[in-house]
PDB file of N, CA and C in Angstrom:
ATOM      1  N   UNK A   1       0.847  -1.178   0.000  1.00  0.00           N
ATOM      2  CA  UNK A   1       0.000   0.000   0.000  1.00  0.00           C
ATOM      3  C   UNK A   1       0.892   1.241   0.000  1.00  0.00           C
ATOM      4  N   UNK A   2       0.393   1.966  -1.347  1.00  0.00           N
ATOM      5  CA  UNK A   2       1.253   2.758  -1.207  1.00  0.00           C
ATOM      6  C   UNK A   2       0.728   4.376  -0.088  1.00  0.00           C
ATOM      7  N   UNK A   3       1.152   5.158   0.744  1.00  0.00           N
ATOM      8  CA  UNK A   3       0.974   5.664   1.769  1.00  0.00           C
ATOM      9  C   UNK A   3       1.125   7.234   0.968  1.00  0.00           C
ATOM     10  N   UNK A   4       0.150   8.292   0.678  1.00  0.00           N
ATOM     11  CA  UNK A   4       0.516   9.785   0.406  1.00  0.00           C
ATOM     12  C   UNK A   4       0.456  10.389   1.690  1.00  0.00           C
ATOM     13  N   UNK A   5       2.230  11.248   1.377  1.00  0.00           N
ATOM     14  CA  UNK A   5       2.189  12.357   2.212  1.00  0.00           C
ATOM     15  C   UNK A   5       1.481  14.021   1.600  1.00  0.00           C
ATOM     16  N   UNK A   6       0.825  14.931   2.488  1.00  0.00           N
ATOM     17  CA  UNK A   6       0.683  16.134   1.897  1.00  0.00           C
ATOM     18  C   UNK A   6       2.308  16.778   1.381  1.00  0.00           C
ATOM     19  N   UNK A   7       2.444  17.720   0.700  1.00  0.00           N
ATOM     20  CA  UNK A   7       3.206  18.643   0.730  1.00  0.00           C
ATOM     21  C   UNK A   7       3.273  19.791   1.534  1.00  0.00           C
ATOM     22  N   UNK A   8       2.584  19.683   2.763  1.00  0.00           N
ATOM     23  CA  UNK A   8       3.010  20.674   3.900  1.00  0.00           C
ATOM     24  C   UNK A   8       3.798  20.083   4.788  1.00  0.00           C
ATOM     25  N   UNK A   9       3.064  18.847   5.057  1.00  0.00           N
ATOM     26  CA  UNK A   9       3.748  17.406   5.912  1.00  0.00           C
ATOM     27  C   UNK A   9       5.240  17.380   5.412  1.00  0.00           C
ATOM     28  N   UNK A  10       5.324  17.432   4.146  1.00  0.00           N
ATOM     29  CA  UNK A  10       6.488  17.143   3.683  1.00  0.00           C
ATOM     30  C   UNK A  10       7.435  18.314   3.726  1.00  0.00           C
ATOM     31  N   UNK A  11       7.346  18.986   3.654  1.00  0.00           N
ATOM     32  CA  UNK A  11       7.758  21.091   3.827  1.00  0.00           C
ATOM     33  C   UNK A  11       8.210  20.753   5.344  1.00  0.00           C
ATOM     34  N   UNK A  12       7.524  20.658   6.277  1.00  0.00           N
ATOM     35  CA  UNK A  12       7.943  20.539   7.771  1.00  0.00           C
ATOM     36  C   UNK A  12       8.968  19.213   8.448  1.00  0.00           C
ATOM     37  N   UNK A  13       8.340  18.546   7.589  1.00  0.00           N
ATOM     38  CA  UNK A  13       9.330  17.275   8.003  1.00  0.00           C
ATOM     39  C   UNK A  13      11.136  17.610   7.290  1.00  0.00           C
ATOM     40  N   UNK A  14      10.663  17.597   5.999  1.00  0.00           N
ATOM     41  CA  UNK A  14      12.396  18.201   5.479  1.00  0.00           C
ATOM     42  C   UNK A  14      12.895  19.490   6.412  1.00  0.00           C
ATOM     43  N   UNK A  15      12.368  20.494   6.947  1.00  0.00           N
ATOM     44  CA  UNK A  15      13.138  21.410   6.952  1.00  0.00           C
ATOM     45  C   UNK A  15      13.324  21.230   8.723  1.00  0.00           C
ATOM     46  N   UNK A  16      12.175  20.078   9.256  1.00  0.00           N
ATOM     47  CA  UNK A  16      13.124  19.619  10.404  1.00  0.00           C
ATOM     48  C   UNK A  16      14.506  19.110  10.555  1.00  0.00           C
ATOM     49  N   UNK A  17      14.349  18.456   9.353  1.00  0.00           N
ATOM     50  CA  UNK A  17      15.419  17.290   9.273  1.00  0.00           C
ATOM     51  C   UNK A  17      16.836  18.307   8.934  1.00  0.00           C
ATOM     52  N   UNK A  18      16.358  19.062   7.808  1.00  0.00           N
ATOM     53  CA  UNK A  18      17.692  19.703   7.965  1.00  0.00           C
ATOM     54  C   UNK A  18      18.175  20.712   8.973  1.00  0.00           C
ATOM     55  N   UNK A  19      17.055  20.758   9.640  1.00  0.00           N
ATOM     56  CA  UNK A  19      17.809  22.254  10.830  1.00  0.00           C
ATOM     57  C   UNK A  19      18.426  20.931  11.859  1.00  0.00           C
ATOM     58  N   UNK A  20      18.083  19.842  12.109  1.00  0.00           N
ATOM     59  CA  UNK A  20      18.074  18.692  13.091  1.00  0.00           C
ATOM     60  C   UNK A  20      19.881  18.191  13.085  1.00  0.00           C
ATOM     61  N   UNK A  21      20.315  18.280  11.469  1.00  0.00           N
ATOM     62  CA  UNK A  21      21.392  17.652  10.959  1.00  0.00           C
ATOM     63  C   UNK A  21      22.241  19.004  11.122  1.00  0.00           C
ATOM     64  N   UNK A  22      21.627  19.977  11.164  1.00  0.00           N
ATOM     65  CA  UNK A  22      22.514  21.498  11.303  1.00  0.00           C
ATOM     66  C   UNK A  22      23.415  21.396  12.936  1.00  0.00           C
ATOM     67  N   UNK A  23      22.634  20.768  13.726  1.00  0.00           N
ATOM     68  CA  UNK A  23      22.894  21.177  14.787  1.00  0.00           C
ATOM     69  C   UNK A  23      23.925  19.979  15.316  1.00  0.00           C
ATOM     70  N   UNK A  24      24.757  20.357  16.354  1.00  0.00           N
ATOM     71  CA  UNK A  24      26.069  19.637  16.881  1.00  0.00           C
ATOM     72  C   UNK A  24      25.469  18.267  17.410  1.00  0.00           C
ATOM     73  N   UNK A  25      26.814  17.524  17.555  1.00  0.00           N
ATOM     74  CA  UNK A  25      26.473  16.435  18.164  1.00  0.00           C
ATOM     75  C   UNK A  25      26.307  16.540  19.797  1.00  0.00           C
ATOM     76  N   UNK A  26      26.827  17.197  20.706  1.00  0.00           N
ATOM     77  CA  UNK A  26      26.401  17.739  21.720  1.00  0.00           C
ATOM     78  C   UNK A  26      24.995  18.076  21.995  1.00  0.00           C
ATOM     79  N   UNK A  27      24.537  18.943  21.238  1.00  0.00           N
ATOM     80  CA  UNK A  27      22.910  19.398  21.089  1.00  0.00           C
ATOM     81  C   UNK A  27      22.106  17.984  21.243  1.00  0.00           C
ATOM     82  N   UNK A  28      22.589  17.526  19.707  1.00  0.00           N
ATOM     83  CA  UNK A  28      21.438  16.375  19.532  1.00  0.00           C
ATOM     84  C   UNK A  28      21.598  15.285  20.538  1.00  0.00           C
ATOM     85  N   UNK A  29      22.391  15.030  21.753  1.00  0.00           N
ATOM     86  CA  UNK A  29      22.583  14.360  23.129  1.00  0.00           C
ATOM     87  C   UNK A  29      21.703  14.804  23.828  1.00  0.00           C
ATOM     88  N   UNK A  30      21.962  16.343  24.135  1.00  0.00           N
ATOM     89  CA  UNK A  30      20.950  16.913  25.175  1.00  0.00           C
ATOM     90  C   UNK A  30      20.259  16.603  25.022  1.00  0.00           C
ATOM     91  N   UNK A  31      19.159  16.891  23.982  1.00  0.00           N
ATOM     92  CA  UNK A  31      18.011  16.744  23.584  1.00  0.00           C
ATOM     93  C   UNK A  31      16.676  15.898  22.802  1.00  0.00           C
ATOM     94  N   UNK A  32      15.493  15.898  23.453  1.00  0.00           N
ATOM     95  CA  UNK A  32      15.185  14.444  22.471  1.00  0.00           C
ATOM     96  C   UNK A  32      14.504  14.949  21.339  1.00  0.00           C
ATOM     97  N   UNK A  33      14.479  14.426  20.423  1.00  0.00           N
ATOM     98  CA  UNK A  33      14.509  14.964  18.888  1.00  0.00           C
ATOM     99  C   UNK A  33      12.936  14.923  18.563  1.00  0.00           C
ATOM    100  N   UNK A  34      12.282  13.854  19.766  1.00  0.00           N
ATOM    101  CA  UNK A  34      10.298  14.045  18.967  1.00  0.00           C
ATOM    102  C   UNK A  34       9.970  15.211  19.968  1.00  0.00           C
ATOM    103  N   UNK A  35      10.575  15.640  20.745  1.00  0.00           N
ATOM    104  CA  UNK A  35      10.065  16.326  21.786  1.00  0.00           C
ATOM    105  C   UNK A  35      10.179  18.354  21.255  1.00  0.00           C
ATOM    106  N   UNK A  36      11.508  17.881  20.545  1.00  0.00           N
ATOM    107  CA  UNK A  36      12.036  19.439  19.714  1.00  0.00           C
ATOM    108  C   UNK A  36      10.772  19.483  18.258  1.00  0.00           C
ATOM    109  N   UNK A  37      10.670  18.041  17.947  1.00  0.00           N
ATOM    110  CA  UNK A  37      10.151  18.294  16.134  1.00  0.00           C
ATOM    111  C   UNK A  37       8.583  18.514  16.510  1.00  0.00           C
ATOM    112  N   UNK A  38       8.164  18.160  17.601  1.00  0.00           N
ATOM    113  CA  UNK A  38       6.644  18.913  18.014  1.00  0.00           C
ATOM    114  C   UNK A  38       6.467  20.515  18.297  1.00  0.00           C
ATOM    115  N   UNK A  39       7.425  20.811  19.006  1.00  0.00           N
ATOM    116  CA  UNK A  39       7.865  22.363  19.133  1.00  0.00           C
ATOM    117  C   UNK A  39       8.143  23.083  17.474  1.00  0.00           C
ATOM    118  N   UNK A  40       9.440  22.169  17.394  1.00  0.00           N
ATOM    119  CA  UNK A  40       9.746  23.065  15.633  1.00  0.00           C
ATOM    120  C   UNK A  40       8.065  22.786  14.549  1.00  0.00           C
ATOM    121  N   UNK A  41       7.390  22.232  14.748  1.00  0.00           N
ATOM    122  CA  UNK A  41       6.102  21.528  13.748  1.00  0.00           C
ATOM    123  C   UNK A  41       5.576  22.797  14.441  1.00  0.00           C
ATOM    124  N   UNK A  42       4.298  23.023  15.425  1.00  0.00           N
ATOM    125  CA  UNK A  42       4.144  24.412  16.311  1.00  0.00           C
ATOM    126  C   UNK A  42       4.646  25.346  15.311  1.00  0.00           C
ATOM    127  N   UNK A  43       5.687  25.888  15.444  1.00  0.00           N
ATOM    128  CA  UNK A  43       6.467  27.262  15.114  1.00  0.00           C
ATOM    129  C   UNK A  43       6.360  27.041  13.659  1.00  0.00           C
ATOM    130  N   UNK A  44       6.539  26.122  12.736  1.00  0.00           N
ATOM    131  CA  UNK A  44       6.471  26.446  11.563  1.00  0.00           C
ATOM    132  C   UNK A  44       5.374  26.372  11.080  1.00  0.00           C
ATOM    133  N   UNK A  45       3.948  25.735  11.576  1.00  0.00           N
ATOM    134  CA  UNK A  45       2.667  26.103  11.185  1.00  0.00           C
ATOM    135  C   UNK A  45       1.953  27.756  11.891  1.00  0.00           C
ATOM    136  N   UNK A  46       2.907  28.095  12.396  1.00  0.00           N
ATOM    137  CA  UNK A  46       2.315  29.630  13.228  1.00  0.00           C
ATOM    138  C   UNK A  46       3.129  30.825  12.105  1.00  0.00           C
ATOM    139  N   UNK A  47       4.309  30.111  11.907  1.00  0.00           N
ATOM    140  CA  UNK A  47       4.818  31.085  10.605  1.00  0.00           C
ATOM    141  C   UNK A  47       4.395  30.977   9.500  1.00  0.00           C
ATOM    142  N   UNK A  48       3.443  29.948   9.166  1.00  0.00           N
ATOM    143  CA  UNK A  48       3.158  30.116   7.870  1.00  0.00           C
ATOM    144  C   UNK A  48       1.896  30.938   7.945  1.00  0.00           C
ATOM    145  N   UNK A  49       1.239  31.521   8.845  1.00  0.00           N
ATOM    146  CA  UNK A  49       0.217  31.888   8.770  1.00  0.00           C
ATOM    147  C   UNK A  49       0.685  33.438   9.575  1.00  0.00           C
ATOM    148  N   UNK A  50       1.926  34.129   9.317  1.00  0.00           N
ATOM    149  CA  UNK A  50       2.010  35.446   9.982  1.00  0.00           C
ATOM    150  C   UNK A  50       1.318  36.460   9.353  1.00  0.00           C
ATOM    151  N   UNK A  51       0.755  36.324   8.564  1.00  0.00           N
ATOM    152  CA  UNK A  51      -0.020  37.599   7.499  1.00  0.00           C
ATOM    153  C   UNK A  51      -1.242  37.258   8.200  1.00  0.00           C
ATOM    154  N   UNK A  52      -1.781  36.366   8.562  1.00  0.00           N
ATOM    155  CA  UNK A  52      -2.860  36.278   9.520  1.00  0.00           C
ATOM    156  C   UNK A  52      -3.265  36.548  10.777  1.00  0.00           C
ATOM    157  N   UNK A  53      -4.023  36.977  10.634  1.00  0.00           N
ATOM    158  CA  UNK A  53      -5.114  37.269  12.835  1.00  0.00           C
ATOM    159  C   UNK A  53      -6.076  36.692  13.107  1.00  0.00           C
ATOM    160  N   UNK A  54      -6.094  36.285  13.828  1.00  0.00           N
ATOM    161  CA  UNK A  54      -7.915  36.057  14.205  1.00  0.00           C
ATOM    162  C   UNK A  54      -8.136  36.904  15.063  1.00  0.00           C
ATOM    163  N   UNK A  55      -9.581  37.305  14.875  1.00  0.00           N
ATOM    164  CA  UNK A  55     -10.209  38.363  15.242  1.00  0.00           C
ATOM    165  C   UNK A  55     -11.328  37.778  16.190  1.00  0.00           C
ATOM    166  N   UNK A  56     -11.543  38.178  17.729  1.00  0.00           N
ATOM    167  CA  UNK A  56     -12.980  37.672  17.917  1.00  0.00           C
ATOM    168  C   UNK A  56     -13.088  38.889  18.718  1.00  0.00           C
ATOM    169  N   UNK A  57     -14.859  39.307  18.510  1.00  0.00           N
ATOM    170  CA  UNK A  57     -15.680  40.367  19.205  1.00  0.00           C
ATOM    171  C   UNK A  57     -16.502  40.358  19.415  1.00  0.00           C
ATOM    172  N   UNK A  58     -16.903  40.925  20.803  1.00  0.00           N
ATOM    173  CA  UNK A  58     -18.249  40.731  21.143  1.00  0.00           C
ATOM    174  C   UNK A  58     -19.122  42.240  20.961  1.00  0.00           C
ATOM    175  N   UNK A  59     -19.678  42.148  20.153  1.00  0.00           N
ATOM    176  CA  UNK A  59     -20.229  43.288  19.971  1.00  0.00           C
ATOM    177  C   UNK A  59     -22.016  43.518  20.886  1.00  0.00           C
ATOM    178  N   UNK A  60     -22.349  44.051  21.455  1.00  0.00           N
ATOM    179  CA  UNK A  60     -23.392  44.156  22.303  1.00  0.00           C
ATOM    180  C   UNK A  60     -24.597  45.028  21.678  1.00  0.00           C
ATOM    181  N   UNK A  61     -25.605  44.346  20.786  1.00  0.00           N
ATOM    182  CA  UNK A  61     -26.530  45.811  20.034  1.00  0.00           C
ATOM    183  C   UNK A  61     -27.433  45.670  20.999  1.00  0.00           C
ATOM    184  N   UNK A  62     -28.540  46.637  20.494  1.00  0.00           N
ATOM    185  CA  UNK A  62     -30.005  46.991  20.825  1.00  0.00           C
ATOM    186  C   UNK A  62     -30.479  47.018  19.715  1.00  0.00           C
ATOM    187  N   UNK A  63     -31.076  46.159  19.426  1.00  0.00           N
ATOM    188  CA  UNK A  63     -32.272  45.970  18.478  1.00  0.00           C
ATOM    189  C   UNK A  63     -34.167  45.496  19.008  1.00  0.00           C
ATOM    190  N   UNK A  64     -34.684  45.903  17.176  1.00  0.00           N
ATOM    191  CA  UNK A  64     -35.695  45.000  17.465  1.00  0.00           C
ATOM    192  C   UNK A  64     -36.406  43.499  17.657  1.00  0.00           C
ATOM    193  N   UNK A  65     -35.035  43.279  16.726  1.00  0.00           N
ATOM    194  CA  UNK A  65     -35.327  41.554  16.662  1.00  0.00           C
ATOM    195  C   UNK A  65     -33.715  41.297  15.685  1.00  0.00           C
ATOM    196  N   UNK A  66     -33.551  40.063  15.874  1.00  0.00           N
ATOM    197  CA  UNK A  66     -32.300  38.762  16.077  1.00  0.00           C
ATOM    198  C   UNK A  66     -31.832  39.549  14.964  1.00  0.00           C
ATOM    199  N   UNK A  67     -32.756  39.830  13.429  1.00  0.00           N
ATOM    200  CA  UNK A  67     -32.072  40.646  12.148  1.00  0.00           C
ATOM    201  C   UNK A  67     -31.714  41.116  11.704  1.00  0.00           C
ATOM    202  N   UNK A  68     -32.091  42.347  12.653  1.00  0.00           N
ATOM    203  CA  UNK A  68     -31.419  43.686  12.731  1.00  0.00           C
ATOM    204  C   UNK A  68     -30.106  43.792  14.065  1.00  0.00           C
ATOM    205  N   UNK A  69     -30.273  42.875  14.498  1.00  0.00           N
ATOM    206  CA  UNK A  69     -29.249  42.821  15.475  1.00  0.00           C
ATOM    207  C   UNK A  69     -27.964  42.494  14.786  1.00  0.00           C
ATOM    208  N   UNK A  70     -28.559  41.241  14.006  1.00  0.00           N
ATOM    209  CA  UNK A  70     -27.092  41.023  12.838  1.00  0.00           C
ATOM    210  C   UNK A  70     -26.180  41.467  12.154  1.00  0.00           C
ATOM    211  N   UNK A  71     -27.366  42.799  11.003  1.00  0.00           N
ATOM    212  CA  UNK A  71     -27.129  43.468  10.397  1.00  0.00           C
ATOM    213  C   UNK A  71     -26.161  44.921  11.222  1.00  0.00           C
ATOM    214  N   UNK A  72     -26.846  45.252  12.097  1.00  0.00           N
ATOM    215  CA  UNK A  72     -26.159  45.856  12.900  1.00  0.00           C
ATOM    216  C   UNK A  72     -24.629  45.822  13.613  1.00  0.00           C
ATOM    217  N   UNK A  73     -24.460  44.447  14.208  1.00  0.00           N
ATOM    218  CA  UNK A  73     -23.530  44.139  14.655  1.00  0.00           C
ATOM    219  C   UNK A  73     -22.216  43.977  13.313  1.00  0.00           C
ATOM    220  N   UNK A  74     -22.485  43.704  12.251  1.00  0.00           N
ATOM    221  CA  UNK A  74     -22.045  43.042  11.498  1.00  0.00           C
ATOM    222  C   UNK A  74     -20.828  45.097  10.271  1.00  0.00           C
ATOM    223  N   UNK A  75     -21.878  45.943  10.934  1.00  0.00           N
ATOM    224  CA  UNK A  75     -21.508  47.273  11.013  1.00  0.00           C
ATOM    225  C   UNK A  75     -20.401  47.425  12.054  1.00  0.00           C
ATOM    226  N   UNK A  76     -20.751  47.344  12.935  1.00  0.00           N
ATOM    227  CA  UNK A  76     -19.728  47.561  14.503  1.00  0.00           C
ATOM    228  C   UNK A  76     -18.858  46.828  14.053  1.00  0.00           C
ATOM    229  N   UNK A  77     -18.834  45.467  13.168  1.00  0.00           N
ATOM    230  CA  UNK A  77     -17.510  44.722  13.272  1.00  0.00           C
ATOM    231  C   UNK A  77     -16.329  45.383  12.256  1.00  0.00           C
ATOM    232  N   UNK A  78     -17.244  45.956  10.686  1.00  0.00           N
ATOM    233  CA  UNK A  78     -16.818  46.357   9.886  1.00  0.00           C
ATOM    234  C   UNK A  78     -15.975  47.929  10.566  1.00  0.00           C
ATOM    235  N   UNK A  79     -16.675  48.579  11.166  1.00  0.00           N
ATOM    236  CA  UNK A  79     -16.139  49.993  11.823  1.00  0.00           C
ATOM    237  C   UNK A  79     -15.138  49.553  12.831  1.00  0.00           C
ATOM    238  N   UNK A  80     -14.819  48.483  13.557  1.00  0.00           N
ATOM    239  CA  UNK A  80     -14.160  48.441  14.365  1.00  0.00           C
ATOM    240  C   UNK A  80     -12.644  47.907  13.990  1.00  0.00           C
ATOM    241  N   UNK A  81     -13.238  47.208  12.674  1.00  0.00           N
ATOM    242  CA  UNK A  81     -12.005  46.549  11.603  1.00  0.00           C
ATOM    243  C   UNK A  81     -11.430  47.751  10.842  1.00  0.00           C
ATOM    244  N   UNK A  82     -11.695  48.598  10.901  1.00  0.00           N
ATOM    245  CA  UNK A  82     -11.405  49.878   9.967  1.00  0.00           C
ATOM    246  C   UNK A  82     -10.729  50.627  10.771  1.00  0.00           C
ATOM    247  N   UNK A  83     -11.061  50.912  12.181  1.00  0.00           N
ATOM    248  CA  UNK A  83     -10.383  51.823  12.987  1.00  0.00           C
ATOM    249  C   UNK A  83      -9.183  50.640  13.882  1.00  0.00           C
ATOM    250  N   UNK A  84      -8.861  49.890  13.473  1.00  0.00           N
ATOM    251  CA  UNK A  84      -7.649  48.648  13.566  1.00  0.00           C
ATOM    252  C   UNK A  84      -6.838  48.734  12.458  1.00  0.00           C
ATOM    253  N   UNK A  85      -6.920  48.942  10.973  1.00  0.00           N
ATOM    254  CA  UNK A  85      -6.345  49.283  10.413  1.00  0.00           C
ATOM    255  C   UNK A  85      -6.703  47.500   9.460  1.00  0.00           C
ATOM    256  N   UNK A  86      -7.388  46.885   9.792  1.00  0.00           N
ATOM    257  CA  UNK A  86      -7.518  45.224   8.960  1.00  0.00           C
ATOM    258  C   UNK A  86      -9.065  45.482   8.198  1.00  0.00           C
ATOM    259  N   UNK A  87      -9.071  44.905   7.104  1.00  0.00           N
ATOM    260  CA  UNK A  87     -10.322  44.836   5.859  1.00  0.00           C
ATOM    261  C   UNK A  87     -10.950  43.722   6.704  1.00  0.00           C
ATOM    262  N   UNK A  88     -12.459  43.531   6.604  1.00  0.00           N
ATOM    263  CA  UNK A  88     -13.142  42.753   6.880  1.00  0.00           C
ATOM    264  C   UNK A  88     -12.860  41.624   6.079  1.00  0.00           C
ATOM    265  N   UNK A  89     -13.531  40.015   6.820  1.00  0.00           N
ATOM    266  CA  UNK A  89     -12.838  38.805   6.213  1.00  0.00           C
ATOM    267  C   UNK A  89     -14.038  39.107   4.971  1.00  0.00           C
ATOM    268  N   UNK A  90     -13.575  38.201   3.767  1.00  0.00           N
ATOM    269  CA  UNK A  90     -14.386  38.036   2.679  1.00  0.00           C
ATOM    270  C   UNK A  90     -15.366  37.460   2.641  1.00  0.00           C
ATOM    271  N   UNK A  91     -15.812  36.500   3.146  1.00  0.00           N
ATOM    272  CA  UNK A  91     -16.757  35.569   3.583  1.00  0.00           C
ATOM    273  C   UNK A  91     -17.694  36.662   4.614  1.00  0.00           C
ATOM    274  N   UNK A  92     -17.506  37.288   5.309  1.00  0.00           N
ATOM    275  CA  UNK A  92     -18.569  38.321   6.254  1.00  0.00           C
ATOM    276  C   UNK A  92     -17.875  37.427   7.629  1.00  0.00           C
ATOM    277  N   UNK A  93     -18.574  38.260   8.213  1.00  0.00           N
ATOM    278  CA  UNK A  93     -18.502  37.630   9.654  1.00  0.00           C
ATOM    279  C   UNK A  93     -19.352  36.793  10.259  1.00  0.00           C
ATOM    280  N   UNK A  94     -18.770  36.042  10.988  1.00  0.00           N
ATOM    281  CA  UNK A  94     -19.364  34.849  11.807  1.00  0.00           C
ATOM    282  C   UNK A  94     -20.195  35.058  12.772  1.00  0.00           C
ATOM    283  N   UNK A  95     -21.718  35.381  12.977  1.00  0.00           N
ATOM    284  CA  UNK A  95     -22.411  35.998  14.024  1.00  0.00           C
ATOM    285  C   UNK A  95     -23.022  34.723  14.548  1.00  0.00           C
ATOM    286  N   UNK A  96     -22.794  34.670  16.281  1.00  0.00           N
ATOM    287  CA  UNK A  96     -23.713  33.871  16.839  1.00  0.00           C
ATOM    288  C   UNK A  96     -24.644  34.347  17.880  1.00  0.00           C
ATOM    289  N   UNK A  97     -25.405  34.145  18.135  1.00  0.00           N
ATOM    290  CA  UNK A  97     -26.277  34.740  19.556  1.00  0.00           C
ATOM    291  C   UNK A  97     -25.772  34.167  20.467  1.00  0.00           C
ATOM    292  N   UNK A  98     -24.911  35.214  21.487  1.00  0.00           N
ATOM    293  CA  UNK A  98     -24.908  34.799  22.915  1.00  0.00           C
ATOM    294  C   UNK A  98     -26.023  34.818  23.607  1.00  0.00           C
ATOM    295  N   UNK A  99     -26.722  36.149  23.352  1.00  0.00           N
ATOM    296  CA  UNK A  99     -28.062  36.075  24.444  1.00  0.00           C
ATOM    297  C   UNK A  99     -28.753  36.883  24.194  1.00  0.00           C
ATOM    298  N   UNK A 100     -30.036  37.546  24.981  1.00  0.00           N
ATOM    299  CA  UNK A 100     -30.879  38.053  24.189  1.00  0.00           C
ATOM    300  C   UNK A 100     -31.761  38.579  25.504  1.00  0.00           C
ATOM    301  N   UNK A 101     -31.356  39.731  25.702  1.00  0.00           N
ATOM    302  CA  UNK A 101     -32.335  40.366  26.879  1.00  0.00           C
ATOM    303  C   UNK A 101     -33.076  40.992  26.802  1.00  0.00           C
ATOM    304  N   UNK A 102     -34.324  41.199  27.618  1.00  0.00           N
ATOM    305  CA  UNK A 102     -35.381  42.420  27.123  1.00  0.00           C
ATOM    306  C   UNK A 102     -35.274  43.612  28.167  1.00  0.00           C
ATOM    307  N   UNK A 103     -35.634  44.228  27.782  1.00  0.00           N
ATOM    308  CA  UNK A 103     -35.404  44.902  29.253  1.00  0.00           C
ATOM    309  C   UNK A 103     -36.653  45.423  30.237  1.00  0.00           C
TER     310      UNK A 103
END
């Protein structure tokens, strides 16, 4: 059976291997090598994504009902993304109801 790797899998695994072979024979004593390539795996899936943020907000409206609350909130997110200096995601934003009070 033949077994496919991705090409990200494969991107992280090589460039473990060669920073792994970079380093002294002293080092690679100290240290245990699945314990570093979980750490180095970590750090190189967080760098591939540095042009990225995640964003989460709780925005609090007053509306009349769940629709306009959406529409609303979905303003506050856009104005609040603007005065941050980041474009809203393309897809829109992800609205869920936390809760819903009357007063």
């Amino acid at each position: 059976m033949h077994m496919r790797i991705s090409k990200q899998t494969a991107d992280v695994e090589t460039a473990f291997e060669d920073w792994w072979k970079a380093q002294s024979e002293d080092f690679m004593a100290r240290y245990d090598k699945q314990d570093l390539q979980r750490g180095f795996k970590a750090g190189f899936a967080a760098g591939r994504k540095k042009q990225l943020r995640r964003f989460t907000l709780r925005v609090t409206i007053w509306a009349a009902n769940q629709g306009t609350a959406k529409v609303m909130a979905s303003q506050e997110a856009d104005r609040r993304a603007a005065a941050a200096g980041v474009s809203p995601p393309r897809s829109g934003w992800t609205l869920r109801l936390v809760g819903a009070d009357s007063p």
